[in-house]
C-alpha atoms as a PDB file:
ATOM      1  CA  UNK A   1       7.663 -20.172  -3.203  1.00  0.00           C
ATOM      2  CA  UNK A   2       4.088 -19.260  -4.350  1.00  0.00           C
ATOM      3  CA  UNK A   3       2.574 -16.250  -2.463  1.00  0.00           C
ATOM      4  CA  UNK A   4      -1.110 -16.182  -2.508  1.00  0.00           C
ATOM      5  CA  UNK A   5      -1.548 -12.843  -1.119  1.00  0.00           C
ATOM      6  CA  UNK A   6       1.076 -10.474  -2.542  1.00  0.00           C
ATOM      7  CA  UNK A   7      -0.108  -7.532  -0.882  1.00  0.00           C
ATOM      8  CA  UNK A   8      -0.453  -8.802   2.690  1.00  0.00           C
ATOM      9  CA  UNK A   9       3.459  -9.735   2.090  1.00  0.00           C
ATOM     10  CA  UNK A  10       4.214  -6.384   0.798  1.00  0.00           C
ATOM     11  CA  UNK A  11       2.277  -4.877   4.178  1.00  0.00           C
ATOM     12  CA  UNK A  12       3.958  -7.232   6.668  1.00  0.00           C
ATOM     13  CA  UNK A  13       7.426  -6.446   4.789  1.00  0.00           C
ATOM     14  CA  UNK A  14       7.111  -2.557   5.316  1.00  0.00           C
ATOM     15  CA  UNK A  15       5.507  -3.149   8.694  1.00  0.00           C
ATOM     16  CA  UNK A  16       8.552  -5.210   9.624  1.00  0.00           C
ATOM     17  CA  UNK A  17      11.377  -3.054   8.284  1.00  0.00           C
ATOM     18  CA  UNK A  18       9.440   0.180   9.834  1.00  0.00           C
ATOM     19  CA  UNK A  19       9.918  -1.301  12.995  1.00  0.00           C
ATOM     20  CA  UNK A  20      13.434  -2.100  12.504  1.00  0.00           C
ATOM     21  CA  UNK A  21      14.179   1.248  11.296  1.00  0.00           C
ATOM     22  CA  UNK A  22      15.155   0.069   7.979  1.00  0.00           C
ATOM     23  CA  UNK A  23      15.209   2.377   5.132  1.00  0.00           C
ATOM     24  CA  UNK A  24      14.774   0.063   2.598  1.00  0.00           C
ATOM     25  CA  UNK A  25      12.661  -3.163   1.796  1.00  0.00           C
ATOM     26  CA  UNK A  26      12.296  -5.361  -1.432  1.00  0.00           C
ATOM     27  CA  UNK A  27       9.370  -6.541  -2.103  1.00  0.00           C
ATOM     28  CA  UNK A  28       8.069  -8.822  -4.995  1.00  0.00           C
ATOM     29  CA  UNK A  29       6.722  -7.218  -8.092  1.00  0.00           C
ATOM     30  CA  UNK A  30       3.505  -7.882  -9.029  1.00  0.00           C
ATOM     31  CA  UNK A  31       1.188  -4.925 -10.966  1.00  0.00           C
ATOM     32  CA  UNK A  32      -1.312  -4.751  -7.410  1.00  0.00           C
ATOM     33  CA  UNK A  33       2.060  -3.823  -5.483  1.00  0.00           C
ATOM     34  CA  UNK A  34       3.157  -1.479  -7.661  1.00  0.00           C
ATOM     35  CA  UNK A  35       0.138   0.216  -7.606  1.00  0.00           C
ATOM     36  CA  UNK A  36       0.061   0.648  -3.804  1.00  0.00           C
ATOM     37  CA  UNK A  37       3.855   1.701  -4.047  1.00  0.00           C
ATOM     38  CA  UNK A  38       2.056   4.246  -6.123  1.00  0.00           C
ATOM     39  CA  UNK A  39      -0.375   5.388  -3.838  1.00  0.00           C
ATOM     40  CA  UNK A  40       2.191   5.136  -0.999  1.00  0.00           C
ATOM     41  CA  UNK A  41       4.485   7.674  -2.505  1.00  0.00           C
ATOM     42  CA  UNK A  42       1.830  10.134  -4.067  1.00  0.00           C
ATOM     43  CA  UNK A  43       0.288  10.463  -0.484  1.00  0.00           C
ATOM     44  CA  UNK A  44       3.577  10.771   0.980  1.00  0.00           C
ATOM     45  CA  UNK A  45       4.050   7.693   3.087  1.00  0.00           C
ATOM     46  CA  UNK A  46       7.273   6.324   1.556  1.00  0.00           C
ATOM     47  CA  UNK A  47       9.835   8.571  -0.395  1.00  0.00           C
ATOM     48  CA  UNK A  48       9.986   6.620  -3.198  1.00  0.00           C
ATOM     49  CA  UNK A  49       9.916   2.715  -4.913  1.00  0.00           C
ATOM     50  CA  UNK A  50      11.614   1.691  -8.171  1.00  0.00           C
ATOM     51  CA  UNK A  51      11.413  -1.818  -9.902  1.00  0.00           C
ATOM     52  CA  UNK A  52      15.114  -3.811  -9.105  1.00  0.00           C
ATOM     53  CA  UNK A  53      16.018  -6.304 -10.987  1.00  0.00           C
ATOM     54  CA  UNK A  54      16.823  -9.134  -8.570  1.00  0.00           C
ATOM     55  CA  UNK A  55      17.904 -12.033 -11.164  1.00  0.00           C
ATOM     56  CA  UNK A  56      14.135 -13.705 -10.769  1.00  0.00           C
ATOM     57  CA  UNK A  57      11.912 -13.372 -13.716  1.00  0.00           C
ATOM     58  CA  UNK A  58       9.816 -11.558 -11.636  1.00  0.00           C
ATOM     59  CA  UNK A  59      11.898  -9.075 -10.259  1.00  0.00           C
ATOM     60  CA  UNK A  60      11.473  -6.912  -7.189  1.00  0.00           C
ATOM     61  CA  UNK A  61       9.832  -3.636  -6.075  1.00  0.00           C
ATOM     62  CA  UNK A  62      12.530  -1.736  -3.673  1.00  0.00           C
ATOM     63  CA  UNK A  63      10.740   0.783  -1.372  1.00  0.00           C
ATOM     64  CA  UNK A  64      12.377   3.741   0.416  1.00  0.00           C
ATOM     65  CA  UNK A  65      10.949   4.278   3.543  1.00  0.00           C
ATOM     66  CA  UNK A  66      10.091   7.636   5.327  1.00  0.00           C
ATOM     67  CA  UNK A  67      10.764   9.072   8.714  1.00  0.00           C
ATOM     68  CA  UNK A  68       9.910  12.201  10.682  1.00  0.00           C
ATOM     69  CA  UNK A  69      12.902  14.359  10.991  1.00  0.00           C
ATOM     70  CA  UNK A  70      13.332  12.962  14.916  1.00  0.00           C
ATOM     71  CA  UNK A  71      12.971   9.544  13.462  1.00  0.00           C
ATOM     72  CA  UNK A  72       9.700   8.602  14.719  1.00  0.00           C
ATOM     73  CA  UNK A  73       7.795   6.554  12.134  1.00  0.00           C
ATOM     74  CA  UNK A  74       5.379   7.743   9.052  1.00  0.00           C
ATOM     75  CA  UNK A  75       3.799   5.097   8.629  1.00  0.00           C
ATOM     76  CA  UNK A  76       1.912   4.397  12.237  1.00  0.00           C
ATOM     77  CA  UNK A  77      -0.275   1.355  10.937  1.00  0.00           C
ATOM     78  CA  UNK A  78      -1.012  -0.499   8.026  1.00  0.00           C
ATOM     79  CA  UNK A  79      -3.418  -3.011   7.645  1.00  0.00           C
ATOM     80  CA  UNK A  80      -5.267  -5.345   5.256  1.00  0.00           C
ATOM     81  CA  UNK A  81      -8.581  -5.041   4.863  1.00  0.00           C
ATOM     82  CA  UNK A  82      -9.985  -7.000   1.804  1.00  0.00           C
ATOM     83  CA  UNK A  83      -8.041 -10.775   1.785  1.00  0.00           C
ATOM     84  CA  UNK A  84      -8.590 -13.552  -0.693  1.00  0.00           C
ATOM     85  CA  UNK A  85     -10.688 -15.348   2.097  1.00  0.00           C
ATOM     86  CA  UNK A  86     -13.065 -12.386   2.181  1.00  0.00           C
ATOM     87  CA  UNK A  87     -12.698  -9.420  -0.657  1.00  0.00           C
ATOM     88  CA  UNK A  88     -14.127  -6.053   0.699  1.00  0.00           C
ATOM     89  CA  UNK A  89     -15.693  -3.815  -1.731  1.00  0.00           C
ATOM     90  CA  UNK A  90     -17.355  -0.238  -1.653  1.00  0.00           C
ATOM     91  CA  UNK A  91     -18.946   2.065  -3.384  1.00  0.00           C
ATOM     92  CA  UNK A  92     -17.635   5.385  -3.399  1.00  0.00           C
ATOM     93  CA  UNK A  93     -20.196   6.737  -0.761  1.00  0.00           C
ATOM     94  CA  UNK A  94     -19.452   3.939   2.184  1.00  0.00           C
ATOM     95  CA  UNK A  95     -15.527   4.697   1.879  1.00  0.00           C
ATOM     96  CA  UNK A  96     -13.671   4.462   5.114  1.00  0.00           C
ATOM     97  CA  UNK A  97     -12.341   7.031   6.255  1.00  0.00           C
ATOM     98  CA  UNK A  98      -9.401   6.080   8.415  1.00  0.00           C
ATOM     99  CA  UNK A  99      -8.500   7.969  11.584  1.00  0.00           C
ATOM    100  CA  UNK A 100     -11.608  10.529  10.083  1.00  0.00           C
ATOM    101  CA  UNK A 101      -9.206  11.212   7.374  1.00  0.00           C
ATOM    102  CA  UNK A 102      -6.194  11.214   8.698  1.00  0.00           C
ATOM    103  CA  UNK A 103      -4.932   8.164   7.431  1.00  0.00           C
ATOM    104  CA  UNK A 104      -5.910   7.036   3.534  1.00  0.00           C
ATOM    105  CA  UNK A 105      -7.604   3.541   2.610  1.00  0.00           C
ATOM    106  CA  UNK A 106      -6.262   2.032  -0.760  1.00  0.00           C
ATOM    107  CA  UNK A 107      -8.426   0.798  -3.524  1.00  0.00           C
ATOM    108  CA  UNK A 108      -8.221  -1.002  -6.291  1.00  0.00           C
ATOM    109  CA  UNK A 109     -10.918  -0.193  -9.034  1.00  0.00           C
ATOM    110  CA  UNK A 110     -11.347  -1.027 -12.723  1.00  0.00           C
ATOM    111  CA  UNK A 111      -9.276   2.055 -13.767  1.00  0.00           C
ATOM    112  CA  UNK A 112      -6.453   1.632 -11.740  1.00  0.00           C
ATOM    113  CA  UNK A 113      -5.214   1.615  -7.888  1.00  0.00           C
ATOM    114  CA  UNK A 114      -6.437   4.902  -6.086  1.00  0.00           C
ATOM    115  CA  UNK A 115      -6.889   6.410  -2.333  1.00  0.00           C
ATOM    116  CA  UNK A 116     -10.193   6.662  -0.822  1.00  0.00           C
ATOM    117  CA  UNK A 117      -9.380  10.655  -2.051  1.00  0.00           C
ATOM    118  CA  UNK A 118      -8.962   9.956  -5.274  1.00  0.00           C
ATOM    119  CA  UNK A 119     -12.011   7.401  -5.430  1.00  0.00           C
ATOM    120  CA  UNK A 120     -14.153  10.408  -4.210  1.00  0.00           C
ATOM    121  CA  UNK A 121     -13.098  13.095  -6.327  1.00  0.00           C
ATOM    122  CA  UNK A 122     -13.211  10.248  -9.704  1.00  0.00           C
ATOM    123  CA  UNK A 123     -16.683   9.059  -7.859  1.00  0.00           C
ATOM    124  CA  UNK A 124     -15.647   5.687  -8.470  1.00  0.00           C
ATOM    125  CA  UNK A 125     -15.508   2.396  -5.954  1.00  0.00           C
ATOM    126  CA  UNK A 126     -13.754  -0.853  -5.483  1.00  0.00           C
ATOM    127  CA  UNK A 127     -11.791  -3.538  -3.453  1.00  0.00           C
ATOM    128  CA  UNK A 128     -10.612  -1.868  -0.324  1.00  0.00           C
ATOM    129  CA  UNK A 129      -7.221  -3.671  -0.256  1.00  0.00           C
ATOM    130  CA  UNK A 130      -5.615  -1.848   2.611  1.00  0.00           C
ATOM    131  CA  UNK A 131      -5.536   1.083   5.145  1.00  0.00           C
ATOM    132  CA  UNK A 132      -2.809   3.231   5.974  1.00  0.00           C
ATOM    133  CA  UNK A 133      -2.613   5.464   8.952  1.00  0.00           C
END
């Protein structure tokens, strides 16, 4: 099966096992998802992700999910922004700023995957590939 939008998988998979109060979810590895896994964990959206091997050449990305301490969800919403059909980019001044910073918008730029934070504080823009709130 050949994905052409790893990241909108990735985003549908957590959206789907947050609402089934899952607290894990395998994704497919690719470098993009790894680096929002990344971003995920550092802002403290999921408690952690570690590469699985799952007998593919490919392998898998397993992400631990996070919940409030009453169980009510972490993650409210994530969506796509930028998709293969029509890539998003900014530069570091016209950076959303999800639920007026609240929430964190993830980036991809040359030197790596960042959030909108990050992209301020490096002064640096990119493809917005996704907001998290």
């Amino acid at each position: 099966m050949s994905l052409s939008d790893p990241i909108a998988d990735m985003l549908t998979r957590i959206r789907n096992a947050i609402h089934g109060h899952r607290t894990t979810v395998n994704i497919r590895a690719t470098s993009a998802c790894d680096g929002v896994a990344a971003v995920l964990k550092q802002e403290g959206y999921i408690d952690d992700y570690a590469r699985v091997d799952d007998g593919t050449k490919q392998g898998s990305i397993r992400v631990y999910l996070r919940y409030g301490p009453a169980g009510e969800d972490v993650i409210q919403e994530i969506q796509r922004v930028s998709k293969p059909g029509r890539r998003v980019y900014s530069g570091v001044d016209e950076l959303p700023r999800p639920l007026d910073g609240m929430g964190i918008c993830i980036v991809s730029t040359s030197k790596g995957v960042f959030s909108d934070r990050q992209c301020r504080e490096q002064k640096i823009g990119g493809e917005v590939l996704c907001t998290v709130c």
